[in-house]
PDB file of N, CA and C in Angstrom:
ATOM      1  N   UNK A   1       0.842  -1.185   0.000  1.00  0.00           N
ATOM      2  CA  UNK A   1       0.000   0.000   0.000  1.00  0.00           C
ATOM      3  C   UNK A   1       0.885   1.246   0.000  1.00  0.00           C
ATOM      4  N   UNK A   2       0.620   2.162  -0.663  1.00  0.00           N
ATOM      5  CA  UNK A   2       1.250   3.421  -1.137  1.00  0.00           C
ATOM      6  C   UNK A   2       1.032   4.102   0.154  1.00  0.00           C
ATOM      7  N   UNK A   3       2.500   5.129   0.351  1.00  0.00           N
ATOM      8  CA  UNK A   3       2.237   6.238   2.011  1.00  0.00           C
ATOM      9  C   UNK A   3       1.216   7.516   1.325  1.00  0.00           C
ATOM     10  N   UNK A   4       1.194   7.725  -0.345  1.00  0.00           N
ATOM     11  CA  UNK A   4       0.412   8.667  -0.357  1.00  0.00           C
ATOM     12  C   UNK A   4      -0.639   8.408  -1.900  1.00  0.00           C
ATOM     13  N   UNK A   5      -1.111   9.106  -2.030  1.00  0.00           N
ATOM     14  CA  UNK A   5      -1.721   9.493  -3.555  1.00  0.00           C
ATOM     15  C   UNK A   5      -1.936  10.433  -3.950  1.00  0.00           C
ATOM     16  N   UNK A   6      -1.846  10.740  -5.343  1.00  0.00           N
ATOM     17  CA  UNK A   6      -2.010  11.926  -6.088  1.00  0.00           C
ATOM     18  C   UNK A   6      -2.950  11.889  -6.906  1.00  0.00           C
ATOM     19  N   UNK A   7      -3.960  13.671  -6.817  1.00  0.00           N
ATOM     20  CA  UNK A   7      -5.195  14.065  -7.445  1.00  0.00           C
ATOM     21  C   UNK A   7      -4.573  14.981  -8.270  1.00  0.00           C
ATOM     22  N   UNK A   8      -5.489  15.585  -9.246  1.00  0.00           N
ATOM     23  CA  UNK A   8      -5.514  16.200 -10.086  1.00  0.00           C
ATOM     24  C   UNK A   8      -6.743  17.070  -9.671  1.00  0.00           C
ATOM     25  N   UNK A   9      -6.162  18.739  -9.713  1.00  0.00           N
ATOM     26  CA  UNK A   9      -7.050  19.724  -8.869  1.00  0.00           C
ATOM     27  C   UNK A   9      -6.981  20.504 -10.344  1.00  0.00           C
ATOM     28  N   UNK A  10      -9.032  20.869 -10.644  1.00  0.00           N
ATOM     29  CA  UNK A  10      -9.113  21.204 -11.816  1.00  0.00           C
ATOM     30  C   UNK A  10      -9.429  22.842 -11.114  1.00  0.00           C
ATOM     31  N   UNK A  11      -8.542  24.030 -11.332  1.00  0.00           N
ATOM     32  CA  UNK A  11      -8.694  25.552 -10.657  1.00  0.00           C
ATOM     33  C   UNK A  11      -9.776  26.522 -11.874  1.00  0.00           C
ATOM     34  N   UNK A  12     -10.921  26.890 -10.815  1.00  0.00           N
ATOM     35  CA  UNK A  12     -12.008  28.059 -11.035  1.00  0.00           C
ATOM     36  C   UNK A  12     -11.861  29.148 -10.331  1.00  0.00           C
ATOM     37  N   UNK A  13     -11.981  30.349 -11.282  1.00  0.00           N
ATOM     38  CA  UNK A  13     -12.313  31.680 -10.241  1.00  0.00           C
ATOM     39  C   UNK A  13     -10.937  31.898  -9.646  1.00  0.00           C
ATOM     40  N   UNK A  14     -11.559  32.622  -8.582  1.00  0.00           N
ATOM     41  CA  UNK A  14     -10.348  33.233  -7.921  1.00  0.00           C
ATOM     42  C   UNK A  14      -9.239  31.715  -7.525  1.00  0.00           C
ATOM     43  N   UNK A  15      -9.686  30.910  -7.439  1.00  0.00           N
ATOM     44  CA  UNK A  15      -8.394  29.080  -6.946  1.00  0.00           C
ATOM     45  C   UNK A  15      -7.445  29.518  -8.278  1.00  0.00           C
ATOM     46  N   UNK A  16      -8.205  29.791  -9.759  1.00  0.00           N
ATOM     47  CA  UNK A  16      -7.038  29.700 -10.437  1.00  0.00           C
ATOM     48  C   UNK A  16      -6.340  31.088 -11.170  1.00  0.00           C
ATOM     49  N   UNK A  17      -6.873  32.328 -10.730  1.00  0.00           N
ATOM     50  CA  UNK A  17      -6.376  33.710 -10.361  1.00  0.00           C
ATOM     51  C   UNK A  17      -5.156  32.958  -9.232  1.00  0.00           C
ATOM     52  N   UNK A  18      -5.403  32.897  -8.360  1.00  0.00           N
ATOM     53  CA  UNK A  18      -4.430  32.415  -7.659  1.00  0.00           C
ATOM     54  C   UNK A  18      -3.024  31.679  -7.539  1.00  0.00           C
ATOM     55  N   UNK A  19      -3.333  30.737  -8.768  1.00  0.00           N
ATOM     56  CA  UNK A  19      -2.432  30.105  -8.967  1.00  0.00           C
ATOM     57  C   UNK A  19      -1.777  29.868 -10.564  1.00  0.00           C
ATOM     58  N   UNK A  20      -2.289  30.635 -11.321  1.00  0.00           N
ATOM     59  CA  UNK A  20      -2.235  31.429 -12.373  1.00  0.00           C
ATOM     60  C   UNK A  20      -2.145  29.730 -13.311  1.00  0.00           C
ATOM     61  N   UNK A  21      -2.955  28.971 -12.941  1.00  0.00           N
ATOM     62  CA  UNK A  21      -2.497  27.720 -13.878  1.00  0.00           C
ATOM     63  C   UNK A  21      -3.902  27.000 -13.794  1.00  0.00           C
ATOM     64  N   UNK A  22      -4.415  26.370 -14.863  1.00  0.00           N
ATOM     65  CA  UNK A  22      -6.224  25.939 -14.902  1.00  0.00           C
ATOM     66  C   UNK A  22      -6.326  24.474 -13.840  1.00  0.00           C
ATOM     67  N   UNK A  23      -4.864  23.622 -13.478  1.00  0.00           N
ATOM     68  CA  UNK A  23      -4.852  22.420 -12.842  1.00  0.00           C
ATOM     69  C   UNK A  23      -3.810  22.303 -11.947  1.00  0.00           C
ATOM     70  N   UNK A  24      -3.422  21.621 -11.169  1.00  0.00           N
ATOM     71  CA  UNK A  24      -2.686  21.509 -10.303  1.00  0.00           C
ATOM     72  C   UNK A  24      -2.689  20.092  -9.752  1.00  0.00           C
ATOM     73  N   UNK A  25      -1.303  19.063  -9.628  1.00  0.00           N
ATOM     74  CA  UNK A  25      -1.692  17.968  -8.946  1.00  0.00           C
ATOM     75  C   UNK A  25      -1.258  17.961  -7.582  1.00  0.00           C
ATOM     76  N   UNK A  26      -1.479  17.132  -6.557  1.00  0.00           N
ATOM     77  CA  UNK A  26      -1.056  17.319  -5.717  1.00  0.00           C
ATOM     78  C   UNK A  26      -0.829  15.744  -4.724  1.00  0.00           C
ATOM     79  N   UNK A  27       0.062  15.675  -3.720  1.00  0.00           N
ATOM     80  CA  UNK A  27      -0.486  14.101  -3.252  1.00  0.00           C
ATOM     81  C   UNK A  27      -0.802  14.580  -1.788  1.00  0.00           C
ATOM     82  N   UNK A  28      -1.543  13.279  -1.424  1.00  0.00           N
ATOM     83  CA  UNK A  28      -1.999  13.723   0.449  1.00  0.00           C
ATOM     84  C   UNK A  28      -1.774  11.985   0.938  1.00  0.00           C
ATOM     85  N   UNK A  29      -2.031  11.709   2.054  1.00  0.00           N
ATOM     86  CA  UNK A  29      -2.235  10.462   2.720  1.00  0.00           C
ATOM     87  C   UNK A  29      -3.285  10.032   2.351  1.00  0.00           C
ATOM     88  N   UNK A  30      -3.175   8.692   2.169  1.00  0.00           N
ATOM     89  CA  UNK A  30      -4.166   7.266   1.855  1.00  0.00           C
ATOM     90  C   UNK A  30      -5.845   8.179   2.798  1.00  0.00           C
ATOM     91  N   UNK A  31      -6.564   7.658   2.246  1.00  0.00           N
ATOM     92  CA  UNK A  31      -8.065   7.968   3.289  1.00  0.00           C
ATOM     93  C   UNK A  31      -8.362   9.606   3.623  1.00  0.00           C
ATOM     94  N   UNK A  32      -7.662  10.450   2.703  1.00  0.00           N
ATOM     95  CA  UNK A  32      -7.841  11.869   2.959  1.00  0.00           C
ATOM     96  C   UNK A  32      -9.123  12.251   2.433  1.00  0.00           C
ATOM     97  N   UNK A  33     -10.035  13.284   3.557  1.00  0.00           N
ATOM     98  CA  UNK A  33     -11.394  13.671   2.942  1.00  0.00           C
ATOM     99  C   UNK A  33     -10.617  14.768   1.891  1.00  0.00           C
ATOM    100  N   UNK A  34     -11.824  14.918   0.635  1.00  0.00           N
ATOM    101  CA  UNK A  34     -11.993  15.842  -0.353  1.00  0.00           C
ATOM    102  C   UNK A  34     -11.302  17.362   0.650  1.00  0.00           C
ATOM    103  N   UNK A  35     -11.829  17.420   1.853  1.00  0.00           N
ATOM    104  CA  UNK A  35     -11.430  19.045   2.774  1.00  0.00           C
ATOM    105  C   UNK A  35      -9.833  19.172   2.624  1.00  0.00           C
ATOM    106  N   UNK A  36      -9.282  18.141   2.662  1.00  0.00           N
ATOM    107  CA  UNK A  36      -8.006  17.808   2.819  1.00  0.00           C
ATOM    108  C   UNK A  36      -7.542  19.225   1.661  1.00  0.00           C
ATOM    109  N   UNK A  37      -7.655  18.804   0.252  1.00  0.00           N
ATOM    110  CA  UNK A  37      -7.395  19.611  -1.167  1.00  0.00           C
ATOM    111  C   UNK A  37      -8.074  21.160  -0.637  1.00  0.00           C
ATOM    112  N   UNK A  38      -8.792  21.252  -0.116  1.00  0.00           N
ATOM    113  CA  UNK A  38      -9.035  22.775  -0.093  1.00  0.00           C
ATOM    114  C   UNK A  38      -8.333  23.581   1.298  1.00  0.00           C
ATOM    115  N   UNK A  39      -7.931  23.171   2.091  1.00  0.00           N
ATOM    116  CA  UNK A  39      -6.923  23.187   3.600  1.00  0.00           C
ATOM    117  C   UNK A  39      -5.766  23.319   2.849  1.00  0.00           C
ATOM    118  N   UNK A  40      -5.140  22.457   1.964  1.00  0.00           N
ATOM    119  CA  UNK A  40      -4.136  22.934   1.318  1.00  0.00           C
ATOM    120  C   UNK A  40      -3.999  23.820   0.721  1.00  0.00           C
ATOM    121  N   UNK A  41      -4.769  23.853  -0.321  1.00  0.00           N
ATOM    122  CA  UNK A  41      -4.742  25.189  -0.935  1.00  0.00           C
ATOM    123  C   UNK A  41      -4.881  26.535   0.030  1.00  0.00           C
ATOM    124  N   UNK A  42      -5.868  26.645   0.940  1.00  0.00           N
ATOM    125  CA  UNK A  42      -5.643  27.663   2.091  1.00  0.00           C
ATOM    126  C   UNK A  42      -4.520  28.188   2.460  1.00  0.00           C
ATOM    127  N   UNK A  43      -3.761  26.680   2.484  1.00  0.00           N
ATOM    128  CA  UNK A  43      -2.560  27.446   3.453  1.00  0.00           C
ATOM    129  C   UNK A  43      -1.671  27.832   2.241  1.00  0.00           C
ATOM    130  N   UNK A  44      -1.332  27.489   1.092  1.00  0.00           N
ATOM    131  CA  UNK A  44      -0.599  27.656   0.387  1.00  0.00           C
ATOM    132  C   UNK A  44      -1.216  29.599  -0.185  1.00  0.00           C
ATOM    133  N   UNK A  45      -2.417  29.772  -0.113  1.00  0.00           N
ATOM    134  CA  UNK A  45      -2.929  30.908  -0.428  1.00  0.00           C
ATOM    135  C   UNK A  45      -3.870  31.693   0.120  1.00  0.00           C
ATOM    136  N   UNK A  46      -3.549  32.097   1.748  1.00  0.00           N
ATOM    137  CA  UNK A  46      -4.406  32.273   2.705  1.00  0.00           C
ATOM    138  C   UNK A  46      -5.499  33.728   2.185  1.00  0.00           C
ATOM    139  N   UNK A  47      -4.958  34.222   1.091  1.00  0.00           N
ATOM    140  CA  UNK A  47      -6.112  35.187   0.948  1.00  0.00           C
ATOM    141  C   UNK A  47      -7.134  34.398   0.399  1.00  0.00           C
ATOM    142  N   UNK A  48      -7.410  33.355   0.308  1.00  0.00           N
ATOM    143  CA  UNK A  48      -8.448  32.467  -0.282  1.00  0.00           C
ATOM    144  C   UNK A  48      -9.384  32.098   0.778  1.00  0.00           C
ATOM    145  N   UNK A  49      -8.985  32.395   1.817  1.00  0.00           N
ATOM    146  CA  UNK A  49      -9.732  31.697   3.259  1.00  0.00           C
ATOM    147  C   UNK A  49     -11.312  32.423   2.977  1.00  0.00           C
ATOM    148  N   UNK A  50     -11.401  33.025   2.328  1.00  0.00           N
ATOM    149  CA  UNK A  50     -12.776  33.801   2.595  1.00  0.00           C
ATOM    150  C   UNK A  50     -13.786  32.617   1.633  1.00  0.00           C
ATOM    151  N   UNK A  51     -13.304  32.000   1.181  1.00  0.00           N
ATOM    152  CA  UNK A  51     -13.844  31.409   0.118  1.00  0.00           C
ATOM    153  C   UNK A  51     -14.168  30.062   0.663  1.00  0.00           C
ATOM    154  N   UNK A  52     -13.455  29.536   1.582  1.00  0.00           N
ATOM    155  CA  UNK A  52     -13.795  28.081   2.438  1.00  0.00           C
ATOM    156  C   UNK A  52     -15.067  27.690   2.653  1.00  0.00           C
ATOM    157  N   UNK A  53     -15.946  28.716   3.596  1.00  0.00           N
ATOM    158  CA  UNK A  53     -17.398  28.281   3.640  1.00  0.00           C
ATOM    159  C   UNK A  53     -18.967  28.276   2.203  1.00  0.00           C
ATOM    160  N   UNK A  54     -17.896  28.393   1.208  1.00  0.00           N
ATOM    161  CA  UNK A  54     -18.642  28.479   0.028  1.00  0.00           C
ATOM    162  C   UNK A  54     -18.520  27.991  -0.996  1.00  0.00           C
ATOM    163  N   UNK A  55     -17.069  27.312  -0.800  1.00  0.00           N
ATOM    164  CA  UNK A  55     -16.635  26.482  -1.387  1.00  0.00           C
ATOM    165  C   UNK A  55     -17.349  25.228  -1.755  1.00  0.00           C
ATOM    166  N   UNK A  56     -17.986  24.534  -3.020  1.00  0.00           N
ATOM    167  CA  UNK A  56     -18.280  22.855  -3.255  1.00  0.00           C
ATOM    168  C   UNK A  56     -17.500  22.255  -3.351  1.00  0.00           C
ATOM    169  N   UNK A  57     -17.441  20.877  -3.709  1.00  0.00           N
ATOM    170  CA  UNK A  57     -16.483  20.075  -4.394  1.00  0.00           C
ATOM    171  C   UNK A  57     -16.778  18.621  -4.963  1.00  0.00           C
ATOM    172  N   UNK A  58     -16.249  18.993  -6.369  1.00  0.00           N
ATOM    173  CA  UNK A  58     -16.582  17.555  -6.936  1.00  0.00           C
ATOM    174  C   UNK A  58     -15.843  16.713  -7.409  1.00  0.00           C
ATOM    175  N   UNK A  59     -15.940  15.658  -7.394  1.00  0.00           N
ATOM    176  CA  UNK A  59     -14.622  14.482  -7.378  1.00  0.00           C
ATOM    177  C   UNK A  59     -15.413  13.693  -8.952  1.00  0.00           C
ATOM    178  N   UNK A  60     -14.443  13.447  -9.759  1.00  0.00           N
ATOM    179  CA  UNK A  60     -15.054  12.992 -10.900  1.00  0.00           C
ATOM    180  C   UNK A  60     -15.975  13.132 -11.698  1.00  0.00           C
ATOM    181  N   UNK A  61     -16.317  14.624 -12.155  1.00  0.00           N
ATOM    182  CA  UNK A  61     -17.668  14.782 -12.559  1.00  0.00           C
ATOM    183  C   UNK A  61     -19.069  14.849 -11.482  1.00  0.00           C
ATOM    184  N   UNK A  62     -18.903  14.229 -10.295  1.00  0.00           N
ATOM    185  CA  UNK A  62     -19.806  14.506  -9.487  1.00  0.00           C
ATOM    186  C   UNK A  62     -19.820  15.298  -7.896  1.00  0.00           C
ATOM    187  N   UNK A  63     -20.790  16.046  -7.681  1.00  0.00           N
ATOM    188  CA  UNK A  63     -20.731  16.662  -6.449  1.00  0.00           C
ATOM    189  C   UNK A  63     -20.279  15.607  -5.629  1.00  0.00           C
ATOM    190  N   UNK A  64     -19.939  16.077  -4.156  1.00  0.00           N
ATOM    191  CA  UNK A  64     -19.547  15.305  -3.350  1.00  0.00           C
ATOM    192  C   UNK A  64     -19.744  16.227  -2.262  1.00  0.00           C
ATOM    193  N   UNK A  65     -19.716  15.343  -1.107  1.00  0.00           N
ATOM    194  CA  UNK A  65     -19.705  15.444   0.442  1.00  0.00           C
ATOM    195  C   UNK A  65     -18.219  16.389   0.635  1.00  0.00           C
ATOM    196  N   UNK A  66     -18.040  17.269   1.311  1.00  0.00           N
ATOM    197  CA  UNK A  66     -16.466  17.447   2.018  1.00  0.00           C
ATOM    198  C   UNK A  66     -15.738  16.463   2.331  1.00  0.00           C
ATOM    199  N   UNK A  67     -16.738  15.374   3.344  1.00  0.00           N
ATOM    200  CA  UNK A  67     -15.766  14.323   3.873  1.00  0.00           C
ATOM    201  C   UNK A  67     -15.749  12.849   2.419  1.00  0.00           C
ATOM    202  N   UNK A  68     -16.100  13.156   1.652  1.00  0.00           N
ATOM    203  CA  UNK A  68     -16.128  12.073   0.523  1.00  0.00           C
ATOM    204  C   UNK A  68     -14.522  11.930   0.756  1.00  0.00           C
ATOM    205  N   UNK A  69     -13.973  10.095   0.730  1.00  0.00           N
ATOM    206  CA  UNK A  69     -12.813  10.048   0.714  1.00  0.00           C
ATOM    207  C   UNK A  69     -11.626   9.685  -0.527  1.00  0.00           C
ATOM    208  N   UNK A  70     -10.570  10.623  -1.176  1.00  0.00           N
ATOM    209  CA  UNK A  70     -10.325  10.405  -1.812  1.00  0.00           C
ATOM    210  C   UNK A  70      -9.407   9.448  -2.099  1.00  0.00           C
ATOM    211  N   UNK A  71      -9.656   9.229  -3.892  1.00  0.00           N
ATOM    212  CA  UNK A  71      -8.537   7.638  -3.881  1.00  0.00           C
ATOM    213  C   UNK A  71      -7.565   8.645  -4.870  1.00  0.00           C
ATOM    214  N   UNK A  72      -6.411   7.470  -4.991  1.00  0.00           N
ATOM    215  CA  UNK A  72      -5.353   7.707  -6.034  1.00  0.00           C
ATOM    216  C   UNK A  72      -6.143   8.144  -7.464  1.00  0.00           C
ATOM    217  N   UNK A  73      -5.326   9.331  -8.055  1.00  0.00           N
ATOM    218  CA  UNK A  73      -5.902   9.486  -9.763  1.00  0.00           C
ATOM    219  C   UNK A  73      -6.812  10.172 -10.064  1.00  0.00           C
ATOM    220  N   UNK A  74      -7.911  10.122  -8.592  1.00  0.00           N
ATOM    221  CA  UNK A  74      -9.040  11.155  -8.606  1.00  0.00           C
ATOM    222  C   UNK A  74      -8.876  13.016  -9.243  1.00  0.00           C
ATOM    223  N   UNK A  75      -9.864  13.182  -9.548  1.00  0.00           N
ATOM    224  CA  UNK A  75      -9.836  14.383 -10.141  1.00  0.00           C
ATOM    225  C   UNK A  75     -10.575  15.678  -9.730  1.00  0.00           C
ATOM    226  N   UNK A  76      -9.950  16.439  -8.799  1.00  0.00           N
ATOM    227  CA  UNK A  76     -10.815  17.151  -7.816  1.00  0.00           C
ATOM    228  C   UNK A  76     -11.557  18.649  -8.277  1.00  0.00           C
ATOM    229  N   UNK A  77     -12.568  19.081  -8.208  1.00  0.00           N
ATOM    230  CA  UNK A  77     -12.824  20.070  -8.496  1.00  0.00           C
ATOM    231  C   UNK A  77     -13.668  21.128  -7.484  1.00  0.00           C
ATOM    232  N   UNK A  78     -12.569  22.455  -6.896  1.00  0.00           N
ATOM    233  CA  UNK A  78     -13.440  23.446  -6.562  1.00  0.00           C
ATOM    234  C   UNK A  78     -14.351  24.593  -6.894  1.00  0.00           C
ATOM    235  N   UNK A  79     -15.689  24.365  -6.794  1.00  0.00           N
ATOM    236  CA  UNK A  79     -16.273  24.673  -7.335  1.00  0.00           C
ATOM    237  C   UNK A  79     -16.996  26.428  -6.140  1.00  0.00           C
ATOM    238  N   UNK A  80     -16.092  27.004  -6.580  1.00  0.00           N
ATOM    239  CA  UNK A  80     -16.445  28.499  -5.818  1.00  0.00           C
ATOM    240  C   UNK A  80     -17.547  29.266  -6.139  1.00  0.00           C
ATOM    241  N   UNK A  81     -18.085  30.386  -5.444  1.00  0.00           N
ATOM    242  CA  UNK A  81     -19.486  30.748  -6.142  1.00  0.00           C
ATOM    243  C   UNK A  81     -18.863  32.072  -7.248  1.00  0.00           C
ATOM    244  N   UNK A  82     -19.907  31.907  -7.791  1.00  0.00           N
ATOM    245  CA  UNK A  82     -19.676  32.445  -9.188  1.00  0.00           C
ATOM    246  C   UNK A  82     -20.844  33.492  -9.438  1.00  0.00           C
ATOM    247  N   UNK A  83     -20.435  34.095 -10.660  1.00  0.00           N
ATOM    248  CA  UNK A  83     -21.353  35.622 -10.727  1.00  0.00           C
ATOM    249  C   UNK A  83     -21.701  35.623 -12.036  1.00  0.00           C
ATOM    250  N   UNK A  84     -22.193  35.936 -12.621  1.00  0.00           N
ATOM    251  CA  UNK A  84     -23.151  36.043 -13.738  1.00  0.00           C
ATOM    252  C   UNK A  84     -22.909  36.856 -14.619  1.00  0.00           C
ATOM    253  N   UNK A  85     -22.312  37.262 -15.870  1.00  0.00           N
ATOM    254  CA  UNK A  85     -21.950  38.414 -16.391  1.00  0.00           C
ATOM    255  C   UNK A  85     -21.843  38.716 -17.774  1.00  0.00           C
TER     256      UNK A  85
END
């Protein structure tokens, strides 16, 4: 069994203002909730914190729970609120 796995983080809105790039991969520990990918990103870009409680997230094409747990390869997406224009 692998010590970690790596997702593929698809960046919206201000996640990819932020990080000036549309994807990002990243690895975490075996059994990490989906919260895990957005805690990281936090800390890596704390002016983003405002965005935590509004934050969705979907793992493969589908919504998901925060605590949904991710596997190896998965493909994460934050889905921030958005404006109309």
């Amino acid at each position: 069994m692998s010590d970690s796995i790596t997702v593929t983080i698809k960046l919206f809105a201000g996640y990819q203002e932020a990080y000036g790039v549309e994807e990002i991969k990243r690895a975490f520990p075996p059994q990490s909730p989906v919260t895990a990918v957005l805690d990281q990103i936090l800390q890596e870009h704390p002016e983003l914190e405002k965005w935590r409680e509004v934050t969705h997230f979907g793992v493969n094409l589908d919504f998901v729970s925060p605590e949904t747990t991710l596997e190896d390869g998965d493909e994460v997406v934050l889905i921030p609120p958005v404006s109309g224009g």
